[in-house]
PDB file of N, CA and C in Angstrom:
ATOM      1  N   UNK A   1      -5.581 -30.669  14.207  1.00  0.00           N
ATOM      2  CA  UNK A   1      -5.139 -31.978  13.746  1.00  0.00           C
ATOM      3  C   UNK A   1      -6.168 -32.502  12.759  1.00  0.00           C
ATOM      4  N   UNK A   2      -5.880 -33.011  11.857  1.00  0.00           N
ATOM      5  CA  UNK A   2      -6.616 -33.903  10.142  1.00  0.00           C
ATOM      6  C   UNK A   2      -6.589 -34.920  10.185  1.00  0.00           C
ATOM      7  N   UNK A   3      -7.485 -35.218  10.432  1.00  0.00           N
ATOM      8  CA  UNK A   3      -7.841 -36.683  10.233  1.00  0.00           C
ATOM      9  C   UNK A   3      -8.638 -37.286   9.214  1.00  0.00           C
ATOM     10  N   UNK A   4      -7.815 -37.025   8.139  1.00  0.00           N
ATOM     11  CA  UNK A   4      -8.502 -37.430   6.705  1.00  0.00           C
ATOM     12  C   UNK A   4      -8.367 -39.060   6.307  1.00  0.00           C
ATOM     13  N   UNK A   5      -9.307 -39.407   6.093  1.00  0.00           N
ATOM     14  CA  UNK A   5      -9.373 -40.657   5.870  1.00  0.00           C
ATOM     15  C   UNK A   5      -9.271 -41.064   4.132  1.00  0.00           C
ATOM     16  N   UNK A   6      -8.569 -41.821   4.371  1.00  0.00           N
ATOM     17  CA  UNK A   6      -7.472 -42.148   2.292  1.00  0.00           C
ATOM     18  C   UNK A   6      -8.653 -43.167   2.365  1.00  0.00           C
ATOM     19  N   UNK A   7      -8.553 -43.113   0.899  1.00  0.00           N
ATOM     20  CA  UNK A   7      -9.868 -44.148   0.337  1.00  0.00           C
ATOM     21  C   UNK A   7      -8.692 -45.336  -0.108  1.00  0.00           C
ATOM     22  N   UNK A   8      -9.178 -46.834  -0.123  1.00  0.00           N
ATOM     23  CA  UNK A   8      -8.435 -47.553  -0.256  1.00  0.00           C
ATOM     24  C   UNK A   8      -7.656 -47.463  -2.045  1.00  0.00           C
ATOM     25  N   UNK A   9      -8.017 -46.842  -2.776  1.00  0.00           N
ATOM     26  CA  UNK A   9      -7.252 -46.318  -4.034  1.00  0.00           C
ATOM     27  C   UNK A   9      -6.488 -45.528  -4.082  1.00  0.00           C
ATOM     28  N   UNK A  10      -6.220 -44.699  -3.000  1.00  0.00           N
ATOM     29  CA  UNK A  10      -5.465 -43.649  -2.677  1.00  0.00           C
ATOM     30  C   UNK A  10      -4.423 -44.325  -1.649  1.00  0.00           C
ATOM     31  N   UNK A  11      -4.665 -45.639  -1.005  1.00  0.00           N
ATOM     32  CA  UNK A  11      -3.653 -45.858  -0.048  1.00  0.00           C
ATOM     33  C   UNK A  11      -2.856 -47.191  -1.091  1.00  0.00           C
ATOM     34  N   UNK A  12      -3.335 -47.741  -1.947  1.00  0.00           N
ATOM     35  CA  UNK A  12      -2.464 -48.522  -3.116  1.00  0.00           C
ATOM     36  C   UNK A  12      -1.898 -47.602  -3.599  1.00  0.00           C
ATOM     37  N   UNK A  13      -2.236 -46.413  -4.318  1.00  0.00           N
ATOM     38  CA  UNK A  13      -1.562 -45.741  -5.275  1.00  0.00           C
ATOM     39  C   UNK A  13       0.173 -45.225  -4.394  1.00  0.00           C
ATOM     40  N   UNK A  14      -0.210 -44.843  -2.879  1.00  0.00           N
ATOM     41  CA  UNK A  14       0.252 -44.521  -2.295  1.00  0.00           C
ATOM     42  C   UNK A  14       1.943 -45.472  -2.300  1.00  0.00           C
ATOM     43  N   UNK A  15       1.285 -46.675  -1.765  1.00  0.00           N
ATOM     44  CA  UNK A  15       2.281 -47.599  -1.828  1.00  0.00           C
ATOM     45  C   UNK A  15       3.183 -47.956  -3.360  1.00  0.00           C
ATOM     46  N   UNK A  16       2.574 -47.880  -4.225  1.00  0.00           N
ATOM     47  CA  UNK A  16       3.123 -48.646  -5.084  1.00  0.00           C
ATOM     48  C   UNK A  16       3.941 -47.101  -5.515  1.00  0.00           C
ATOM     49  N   UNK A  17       3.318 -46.331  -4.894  1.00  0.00           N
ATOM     50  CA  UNK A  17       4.650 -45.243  -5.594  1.00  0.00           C
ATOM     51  C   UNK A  17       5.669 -45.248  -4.944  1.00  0.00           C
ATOM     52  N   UNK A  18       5.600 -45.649  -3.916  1.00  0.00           N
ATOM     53  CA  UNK A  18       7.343 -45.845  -2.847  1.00  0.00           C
ATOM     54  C   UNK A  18       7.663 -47.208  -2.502  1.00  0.00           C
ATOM     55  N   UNK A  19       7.081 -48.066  -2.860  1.00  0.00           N
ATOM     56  CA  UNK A  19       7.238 -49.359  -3.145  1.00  0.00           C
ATOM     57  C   UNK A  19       9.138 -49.799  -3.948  1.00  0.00           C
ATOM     58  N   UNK A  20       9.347 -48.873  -4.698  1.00  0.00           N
ATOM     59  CA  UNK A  20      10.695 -48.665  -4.795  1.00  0.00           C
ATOM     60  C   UNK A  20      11.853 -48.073  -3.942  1.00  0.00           C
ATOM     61  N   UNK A  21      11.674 -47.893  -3.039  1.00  0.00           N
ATOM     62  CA  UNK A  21      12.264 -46.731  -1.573  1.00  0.00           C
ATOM     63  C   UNK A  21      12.540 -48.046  -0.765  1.00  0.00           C
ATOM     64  N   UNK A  22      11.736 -49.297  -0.682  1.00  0.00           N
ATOM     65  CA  UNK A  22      11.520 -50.033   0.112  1.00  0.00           C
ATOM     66  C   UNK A  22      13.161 -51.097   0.325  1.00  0.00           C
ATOM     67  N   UNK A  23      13.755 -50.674   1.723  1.00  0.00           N
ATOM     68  CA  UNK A  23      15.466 -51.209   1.396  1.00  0.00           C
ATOM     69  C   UNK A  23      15.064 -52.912   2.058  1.00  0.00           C
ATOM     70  N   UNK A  24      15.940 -53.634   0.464  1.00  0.00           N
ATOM     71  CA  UNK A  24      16.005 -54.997   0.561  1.00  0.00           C
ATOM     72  C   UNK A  24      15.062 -55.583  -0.527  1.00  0.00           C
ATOM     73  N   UNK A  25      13.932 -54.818  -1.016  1.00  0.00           N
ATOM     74  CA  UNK A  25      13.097 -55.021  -1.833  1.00  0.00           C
ATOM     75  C   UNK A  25      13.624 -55.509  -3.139  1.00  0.00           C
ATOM     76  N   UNK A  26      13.282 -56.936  -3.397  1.00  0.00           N
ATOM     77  CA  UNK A  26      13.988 -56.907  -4.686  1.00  0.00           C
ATOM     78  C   UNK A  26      12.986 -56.407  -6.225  1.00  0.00           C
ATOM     79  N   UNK A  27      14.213 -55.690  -7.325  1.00  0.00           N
ATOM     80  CA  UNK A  27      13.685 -54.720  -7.698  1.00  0.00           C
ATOM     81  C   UNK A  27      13.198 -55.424  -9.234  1.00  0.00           C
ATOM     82  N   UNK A  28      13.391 -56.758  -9.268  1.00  0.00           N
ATOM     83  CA  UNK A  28      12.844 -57.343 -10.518  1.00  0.00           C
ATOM     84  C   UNK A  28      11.126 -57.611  -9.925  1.00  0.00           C
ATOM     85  N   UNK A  29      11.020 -57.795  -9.018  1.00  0.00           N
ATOM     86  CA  UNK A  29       9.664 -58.108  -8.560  1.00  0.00           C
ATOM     87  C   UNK A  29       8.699 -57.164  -8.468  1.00  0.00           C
ATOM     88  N   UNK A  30       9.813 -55.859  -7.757  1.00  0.00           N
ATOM     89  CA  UNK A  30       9.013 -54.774  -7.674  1.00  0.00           C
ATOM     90  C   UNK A  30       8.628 -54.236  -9.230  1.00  0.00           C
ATOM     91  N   UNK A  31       9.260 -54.056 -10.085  1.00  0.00           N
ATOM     92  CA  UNK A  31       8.787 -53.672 -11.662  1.00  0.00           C
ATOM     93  C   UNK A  31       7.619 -54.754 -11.254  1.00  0.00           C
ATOM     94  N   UNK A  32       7.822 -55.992 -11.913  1.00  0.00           N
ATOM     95  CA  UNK A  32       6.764 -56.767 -12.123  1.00  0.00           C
ATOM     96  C   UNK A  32       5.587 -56.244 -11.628  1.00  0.00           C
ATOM     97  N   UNK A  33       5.211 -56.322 -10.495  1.00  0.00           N
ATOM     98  CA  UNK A  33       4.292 -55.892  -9.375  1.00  0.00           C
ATOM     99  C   UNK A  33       4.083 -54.268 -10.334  1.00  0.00           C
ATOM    100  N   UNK A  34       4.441 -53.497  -9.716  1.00  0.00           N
ATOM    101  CA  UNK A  34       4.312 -52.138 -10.214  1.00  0.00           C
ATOM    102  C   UNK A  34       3.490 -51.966 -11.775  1.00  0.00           C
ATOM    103  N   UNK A  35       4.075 -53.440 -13.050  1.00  0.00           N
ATOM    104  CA  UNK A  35       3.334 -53.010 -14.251  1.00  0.00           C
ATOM    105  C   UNK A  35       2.364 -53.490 -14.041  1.00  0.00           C
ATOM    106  N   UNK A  36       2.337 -54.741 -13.461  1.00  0.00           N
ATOM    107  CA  UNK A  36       0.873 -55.272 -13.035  1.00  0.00           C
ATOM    108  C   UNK A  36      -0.137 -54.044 -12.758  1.00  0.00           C
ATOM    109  N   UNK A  37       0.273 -53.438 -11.647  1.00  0.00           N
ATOM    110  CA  UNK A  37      -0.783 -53.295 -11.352  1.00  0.00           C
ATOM    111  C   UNK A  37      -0.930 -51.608 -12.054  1.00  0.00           C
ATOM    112  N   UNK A  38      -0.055 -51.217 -12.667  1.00  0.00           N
ATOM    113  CA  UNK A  38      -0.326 -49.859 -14.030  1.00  0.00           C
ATOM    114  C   UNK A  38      -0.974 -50.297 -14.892  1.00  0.00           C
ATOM    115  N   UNK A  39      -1.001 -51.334 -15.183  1.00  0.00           N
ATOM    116  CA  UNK A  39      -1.715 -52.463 -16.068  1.00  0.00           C
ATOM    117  C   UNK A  39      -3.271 -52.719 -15.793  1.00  0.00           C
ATOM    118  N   UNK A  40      -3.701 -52.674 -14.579  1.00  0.00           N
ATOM    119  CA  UNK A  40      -4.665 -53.165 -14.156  1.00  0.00           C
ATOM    120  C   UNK A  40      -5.101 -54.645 -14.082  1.00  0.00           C
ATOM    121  N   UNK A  41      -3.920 -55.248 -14.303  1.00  0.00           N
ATOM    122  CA  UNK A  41      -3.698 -56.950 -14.190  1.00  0.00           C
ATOM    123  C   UNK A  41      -3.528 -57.494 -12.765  1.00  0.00           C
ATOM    124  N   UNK A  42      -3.511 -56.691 -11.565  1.00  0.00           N
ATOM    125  CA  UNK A  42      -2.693 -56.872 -10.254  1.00  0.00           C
ATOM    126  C   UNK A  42      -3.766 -58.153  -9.600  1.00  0.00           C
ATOM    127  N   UNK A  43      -3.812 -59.116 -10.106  1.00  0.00           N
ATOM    128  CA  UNK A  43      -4.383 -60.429  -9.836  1.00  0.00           C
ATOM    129  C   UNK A  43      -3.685 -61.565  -9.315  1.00  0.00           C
ATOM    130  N   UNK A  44      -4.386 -62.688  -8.188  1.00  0.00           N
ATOM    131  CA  UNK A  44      -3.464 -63.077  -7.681  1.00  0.00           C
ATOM    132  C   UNK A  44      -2.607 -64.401  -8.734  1.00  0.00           C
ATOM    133  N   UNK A  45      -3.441 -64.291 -10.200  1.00  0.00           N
ATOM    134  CA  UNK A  45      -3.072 -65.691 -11.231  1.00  0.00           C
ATOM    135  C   UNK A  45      -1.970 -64.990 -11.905  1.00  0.00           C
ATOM    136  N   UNK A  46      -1.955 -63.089 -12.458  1.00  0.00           N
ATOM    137  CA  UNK A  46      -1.122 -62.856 -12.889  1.00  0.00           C
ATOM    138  C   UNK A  46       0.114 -62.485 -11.792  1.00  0.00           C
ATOM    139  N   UNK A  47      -0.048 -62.393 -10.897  1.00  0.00           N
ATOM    140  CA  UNK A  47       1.357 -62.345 -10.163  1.00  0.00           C
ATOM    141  C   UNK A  47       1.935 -63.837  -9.780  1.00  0.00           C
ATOM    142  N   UNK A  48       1.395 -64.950  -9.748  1.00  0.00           N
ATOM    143  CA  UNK A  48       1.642 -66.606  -9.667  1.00  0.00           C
ATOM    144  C   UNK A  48       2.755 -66.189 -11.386  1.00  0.00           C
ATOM    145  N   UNK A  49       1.747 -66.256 -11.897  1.00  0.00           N
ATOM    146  CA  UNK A  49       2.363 -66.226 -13.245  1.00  0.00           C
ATOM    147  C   UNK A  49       3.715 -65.670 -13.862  1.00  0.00           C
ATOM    148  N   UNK A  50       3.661 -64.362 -13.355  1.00  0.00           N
ATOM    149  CA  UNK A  50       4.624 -63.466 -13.387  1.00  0.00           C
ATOM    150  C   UNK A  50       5.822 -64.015 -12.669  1.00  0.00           C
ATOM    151  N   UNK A  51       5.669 -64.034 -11.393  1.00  0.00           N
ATOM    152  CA  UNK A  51       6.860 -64.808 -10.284  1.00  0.00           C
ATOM    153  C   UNK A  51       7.169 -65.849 -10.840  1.00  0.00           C
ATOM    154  N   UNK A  52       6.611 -66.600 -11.265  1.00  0.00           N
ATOM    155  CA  UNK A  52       7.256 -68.085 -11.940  1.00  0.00           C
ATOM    156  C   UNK A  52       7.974 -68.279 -12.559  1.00  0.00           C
ATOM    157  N   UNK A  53       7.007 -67.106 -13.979  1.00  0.00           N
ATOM    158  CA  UNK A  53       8.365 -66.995 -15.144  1.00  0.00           C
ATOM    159  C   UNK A  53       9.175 -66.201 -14.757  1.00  0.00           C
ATOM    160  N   UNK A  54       9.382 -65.224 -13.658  1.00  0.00           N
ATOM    161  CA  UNK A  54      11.130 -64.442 -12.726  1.00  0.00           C
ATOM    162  C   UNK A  54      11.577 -65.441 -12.244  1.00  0.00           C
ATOM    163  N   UNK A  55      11.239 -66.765 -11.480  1.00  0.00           N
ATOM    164  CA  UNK A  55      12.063 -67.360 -10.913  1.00  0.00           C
ATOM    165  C   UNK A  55      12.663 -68.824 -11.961  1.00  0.00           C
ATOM    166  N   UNK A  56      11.867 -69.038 -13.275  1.00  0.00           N
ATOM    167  CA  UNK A  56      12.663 -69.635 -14.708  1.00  0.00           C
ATOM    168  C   UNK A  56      13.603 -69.207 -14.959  1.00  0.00           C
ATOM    169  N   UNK A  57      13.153 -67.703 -15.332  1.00  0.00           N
ATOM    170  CA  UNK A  57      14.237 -66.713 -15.724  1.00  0.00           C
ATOM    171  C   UNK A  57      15.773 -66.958 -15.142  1.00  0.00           C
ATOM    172  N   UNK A  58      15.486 -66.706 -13.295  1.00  0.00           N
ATOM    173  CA  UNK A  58      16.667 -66.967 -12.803  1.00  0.00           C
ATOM    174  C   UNK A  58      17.449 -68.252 -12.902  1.00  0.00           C
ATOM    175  N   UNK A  59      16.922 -69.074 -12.621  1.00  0.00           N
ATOM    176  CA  UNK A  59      16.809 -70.443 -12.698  1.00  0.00           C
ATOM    177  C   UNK A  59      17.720 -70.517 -14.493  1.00  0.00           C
ATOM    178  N   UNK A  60      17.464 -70.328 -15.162  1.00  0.00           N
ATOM    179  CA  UNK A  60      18.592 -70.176 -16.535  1.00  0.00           C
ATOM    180  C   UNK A  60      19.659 -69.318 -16.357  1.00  0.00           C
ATOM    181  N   UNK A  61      19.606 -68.139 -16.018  1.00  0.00           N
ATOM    182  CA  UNK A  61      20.792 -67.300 -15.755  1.00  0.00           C
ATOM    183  C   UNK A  61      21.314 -68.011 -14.805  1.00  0.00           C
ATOM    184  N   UNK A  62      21.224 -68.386 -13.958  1.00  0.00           N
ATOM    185  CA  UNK A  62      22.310 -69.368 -12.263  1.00  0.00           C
ATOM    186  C   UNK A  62      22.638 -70.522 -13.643  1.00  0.00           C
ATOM    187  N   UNK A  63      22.429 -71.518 -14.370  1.00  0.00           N
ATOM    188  CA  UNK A  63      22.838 -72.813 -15.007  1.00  0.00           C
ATOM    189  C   UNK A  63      23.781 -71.937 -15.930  1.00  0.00           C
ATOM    190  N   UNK A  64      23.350 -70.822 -16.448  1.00  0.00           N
ATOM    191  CA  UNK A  64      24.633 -70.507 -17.774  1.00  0.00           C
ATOM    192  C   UNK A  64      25.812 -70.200 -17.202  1.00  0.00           C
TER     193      UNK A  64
END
């Protein structure tokens, strides 16, 4: 039995690659999230930021 221990860069990378698999997950957030953090932006001002302008976004598409 292996008991290899994932370095915490290896257990993000991990997630954000099946982070799309995830059922119920909504998938405008998940992009977001995902470029963030391909980006190296995965901060908690740019995800405030990000979510805000997704939930403007929606917020115009529901009024048209």
């Amino acid at each position: 039995m292996s008991n290899k221990i994932k370095s915490g860069k290896q257990i993000i990378e991990e997630f954000f690659a099946e982070i799309k698999k995830i059922e119920g997950a909504d998938k405008k957030t998940v992009e977001i999230l995902t470029s963030l953090y391909r980006e190296g932006k995965l901060t908690d001002t740019n995800i405030q930021n990000a979510m805000g302008q997704l939930f403007q976004q929606d917020l115009v598409t529901k009024e048209e």
